[in-house]
C-alpha atoms as a PDB file:
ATOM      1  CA  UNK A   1      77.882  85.635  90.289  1.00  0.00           C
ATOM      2  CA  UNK A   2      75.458  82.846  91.727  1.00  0.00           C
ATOM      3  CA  UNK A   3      76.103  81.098  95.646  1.00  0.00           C
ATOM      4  CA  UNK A   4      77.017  77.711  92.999  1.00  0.00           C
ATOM      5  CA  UNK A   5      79.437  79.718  90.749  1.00  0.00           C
ATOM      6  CA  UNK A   6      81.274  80.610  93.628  1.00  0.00           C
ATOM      7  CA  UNK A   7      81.518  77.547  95.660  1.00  0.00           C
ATOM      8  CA  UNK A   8      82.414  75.854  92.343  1.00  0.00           C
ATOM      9  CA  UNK A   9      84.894  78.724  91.935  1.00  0.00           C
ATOM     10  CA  UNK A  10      86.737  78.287  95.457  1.00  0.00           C
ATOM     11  CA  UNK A  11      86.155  74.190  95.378  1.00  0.00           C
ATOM     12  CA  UNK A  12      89.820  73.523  94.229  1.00  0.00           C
ATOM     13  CA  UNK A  13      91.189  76.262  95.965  1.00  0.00           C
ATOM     14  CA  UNK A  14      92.241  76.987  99.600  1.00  0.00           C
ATOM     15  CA  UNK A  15      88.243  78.328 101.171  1.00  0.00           C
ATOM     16  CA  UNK A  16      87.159  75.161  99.365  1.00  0.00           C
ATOM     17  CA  UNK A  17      89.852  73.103 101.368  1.00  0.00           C
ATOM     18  CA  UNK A  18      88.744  74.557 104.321  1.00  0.00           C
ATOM     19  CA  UNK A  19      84.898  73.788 104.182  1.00  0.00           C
ATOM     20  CA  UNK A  20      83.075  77.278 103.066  1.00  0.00           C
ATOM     21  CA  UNK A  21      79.818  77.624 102.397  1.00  0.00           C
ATOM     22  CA  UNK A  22      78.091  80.644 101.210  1.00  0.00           C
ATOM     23  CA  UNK A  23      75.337  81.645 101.712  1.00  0.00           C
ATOM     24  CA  UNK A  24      74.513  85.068 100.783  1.00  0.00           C
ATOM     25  CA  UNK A  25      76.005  87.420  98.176  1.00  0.00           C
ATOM     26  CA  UNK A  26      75.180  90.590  97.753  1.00  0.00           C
ATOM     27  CA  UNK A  27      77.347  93.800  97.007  1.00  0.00           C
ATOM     28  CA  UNK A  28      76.554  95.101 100.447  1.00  0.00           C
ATOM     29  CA  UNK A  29      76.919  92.008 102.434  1.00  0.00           C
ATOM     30  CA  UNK A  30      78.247  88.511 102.138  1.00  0.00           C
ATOM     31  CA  UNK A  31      77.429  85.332 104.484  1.00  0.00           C
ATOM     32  CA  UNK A  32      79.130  81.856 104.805  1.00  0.00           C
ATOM     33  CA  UNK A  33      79.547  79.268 106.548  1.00  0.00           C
ATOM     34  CA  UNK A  34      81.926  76.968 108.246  1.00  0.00           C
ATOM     35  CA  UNK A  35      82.407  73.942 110.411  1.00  0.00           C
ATOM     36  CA  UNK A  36      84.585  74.196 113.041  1.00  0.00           C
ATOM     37  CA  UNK A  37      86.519  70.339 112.003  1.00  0.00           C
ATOM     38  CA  UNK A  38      89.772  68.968 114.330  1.00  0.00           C
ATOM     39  CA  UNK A  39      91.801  69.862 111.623  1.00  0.00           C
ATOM     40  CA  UNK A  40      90.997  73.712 111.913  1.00  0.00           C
ATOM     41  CA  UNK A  41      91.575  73.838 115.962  1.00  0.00           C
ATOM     42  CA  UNK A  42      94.032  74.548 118.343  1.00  0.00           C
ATOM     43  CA  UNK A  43      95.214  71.522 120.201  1.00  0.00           C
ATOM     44  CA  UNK A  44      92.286  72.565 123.093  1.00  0.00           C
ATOM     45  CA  UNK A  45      89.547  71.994 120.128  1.00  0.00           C
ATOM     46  CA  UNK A  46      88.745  75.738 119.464  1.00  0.00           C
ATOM     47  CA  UNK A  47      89.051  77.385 116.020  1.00  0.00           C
ATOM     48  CA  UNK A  48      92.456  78.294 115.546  1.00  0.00           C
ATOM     49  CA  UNK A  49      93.165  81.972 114.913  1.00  0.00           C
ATOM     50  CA  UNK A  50      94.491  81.762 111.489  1.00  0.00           C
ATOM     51  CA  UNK A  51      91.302  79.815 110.709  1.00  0.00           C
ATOM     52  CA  UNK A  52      89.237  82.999 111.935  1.00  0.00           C
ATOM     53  CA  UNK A  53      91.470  85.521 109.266  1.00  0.00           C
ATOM     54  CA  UNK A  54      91.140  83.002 106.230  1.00  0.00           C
ATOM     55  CA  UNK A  55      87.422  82.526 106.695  1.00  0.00           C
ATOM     56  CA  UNK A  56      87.275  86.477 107.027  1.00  0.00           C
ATOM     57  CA  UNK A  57      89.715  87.483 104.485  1.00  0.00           C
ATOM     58  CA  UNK A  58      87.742  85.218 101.496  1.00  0.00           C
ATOM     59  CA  UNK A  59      84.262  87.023 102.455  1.00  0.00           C
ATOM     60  CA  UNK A  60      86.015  90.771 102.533  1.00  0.00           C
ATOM     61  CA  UNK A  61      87.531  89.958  98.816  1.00  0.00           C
ATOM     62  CA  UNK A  62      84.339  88.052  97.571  1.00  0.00           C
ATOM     63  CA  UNK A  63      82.420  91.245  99.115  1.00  0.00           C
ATOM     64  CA  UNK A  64      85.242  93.677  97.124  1.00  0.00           C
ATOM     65  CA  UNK A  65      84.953  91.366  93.666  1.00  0.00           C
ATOM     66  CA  UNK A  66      81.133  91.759  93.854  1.00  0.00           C
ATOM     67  CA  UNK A  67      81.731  95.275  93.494  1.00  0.00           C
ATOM     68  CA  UNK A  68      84.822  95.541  91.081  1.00  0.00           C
ATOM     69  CA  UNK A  69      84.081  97.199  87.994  1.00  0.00           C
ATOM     70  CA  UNK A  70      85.102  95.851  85.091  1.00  0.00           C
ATOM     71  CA  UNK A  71      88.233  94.802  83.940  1.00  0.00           C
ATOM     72  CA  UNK A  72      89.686  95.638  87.575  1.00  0.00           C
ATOM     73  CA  UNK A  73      91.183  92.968  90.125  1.00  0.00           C
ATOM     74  CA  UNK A  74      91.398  92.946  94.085  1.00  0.00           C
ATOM     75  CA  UNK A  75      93.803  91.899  96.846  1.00  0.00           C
ATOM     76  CA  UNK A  76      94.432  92.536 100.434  1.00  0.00           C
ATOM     77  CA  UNK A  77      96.775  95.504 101.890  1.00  0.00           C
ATOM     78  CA  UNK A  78      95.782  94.817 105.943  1.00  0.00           C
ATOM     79  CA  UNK A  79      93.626  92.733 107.997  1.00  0.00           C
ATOM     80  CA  UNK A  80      93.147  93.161 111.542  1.00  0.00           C
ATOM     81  CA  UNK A  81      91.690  90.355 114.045  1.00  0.00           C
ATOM     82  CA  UNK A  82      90.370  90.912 117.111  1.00  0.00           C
ATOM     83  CA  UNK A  83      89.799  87.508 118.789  1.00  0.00           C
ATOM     84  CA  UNK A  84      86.523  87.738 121.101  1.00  0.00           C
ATOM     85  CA  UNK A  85      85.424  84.099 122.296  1.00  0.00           C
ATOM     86  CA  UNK A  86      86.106  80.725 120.937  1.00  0.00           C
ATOM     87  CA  UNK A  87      84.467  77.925 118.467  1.00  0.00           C
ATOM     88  CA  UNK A  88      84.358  74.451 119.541  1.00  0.00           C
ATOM     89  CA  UNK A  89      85.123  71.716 117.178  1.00  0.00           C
ATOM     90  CA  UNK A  90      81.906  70.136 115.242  1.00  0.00           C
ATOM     91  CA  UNK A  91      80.117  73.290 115.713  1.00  0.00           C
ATOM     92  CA  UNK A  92      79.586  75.853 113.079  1.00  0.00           C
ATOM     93  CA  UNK A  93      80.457  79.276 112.740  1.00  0.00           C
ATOM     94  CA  UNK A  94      78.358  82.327 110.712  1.00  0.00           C
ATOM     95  CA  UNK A  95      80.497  85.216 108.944  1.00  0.00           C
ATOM     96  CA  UNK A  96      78.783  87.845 107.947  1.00  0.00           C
ATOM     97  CA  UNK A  97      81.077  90.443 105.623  1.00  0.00           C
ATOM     98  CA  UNK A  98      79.883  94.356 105.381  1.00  0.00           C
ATOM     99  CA  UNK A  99      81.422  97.174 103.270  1.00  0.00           C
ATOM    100  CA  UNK A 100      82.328  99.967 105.758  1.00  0.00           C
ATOM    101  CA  UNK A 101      83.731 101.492 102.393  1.00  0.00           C
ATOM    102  CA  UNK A 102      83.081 101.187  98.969  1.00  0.00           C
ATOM    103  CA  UNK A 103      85.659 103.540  96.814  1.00  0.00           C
ATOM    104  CA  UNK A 104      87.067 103.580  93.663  1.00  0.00           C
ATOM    105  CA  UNK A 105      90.998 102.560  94.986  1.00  0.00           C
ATOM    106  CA  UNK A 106      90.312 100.614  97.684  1.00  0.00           C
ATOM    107  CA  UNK A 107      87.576  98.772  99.737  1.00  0.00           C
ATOM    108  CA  UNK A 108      87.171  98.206 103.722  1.00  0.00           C
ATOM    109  CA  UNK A 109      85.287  95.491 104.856  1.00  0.00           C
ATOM    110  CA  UNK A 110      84.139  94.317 108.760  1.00  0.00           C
ATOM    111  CA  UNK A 111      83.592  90.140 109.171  1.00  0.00           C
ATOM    112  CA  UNK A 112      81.704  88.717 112.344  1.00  0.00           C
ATOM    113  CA  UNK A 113      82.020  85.213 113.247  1.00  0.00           C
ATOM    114  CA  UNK A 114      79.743  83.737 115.111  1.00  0.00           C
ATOM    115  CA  UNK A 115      78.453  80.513 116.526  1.00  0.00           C
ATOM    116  CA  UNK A 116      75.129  79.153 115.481  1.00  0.00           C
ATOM    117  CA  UNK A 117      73.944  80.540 119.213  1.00  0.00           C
ATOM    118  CA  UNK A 118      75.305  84.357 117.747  1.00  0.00           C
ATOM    119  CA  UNK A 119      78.164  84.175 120.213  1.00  0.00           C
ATOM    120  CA  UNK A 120      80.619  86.877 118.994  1.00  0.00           C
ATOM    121  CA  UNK A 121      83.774  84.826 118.244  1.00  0.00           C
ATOM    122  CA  UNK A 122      86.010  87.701 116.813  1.00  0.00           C
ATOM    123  CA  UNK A 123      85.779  90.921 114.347  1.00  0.00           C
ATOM    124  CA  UNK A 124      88.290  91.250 111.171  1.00  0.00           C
ATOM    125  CA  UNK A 125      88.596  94.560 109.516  1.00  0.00           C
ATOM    126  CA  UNK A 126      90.395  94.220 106.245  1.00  0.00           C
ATOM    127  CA  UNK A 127      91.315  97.217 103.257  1.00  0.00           C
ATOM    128  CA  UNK A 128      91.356  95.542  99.663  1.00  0.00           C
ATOM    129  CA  UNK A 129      93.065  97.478  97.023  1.00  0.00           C
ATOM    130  CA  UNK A 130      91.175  97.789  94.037  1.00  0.00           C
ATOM    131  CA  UNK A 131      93.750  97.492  90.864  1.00  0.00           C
ATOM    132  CA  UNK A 132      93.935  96.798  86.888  1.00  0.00           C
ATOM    133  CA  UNK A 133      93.364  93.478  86.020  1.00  0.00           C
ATOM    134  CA  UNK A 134      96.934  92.856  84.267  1.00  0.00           C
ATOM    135  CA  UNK A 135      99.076  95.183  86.842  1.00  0.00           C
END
């Protein structure tokens, strides 16, 4: 899958609504982008939380399709944020998505977000299972 497929891919769908961009996509690590608009933020102008687990979530599951053999489907059993500084509004955030494990059933994957001075903004550690296409 190409950087365009995917963007076209998400475009009508909720990580297109919210403004991702990816840029890098490999089976061991996936990258993206995101600006931090008014409409994402807390009422103080700071990324809201749920904003930091959507952006996460989509980069753990693009990370676990990347690696889905075929005729096999993903989705996610847990997630867990922990919220480390904040993102101003018209700034832009970095999340970078790594495979802390790669198996057969399931898949665990760590997201950073950052801000474009690599401020740590929080962590999300997130286990996709890994299941038949049609179940």
């Amino acid at each position: 899958m190409t950087i365009d497929d995917l963007q076209e891919l998400i475009a009508p769908q909720f990580p297109g609504l919210i403004g991702m961009q990816f840029t890098e996509l490999t089976p061991t690590r996936v990258v993206a982008m995101l600006r931090v608009r008014p409409d994402l933020c807390t009422a103080g102008g700071i990324l809201h939380g749920g904003a930091h687990m959507a952006f996460a979530d989509t980069l753990g599951a693009v990370g676990t399709v990347l690696n889905l053999p075929q005729g096999k489907r993903t989705t996610t059993t847990d997630s867990s944020t922990k919220f480390i500084g904040g993102a101003r509004v018209d700034t832009v955030v970095t999340g970078e998505s790594v495979p802390l494990h790669r198996g057969r059933t399931t898949m665990v994957w760590q997201t950073s977000i950052r801000t474009a001075e690599g401020k740590l903004c929080s962590v999300v550690t997130q286990t996709q299972l890994v299941l038949e296409q049609g179940a």
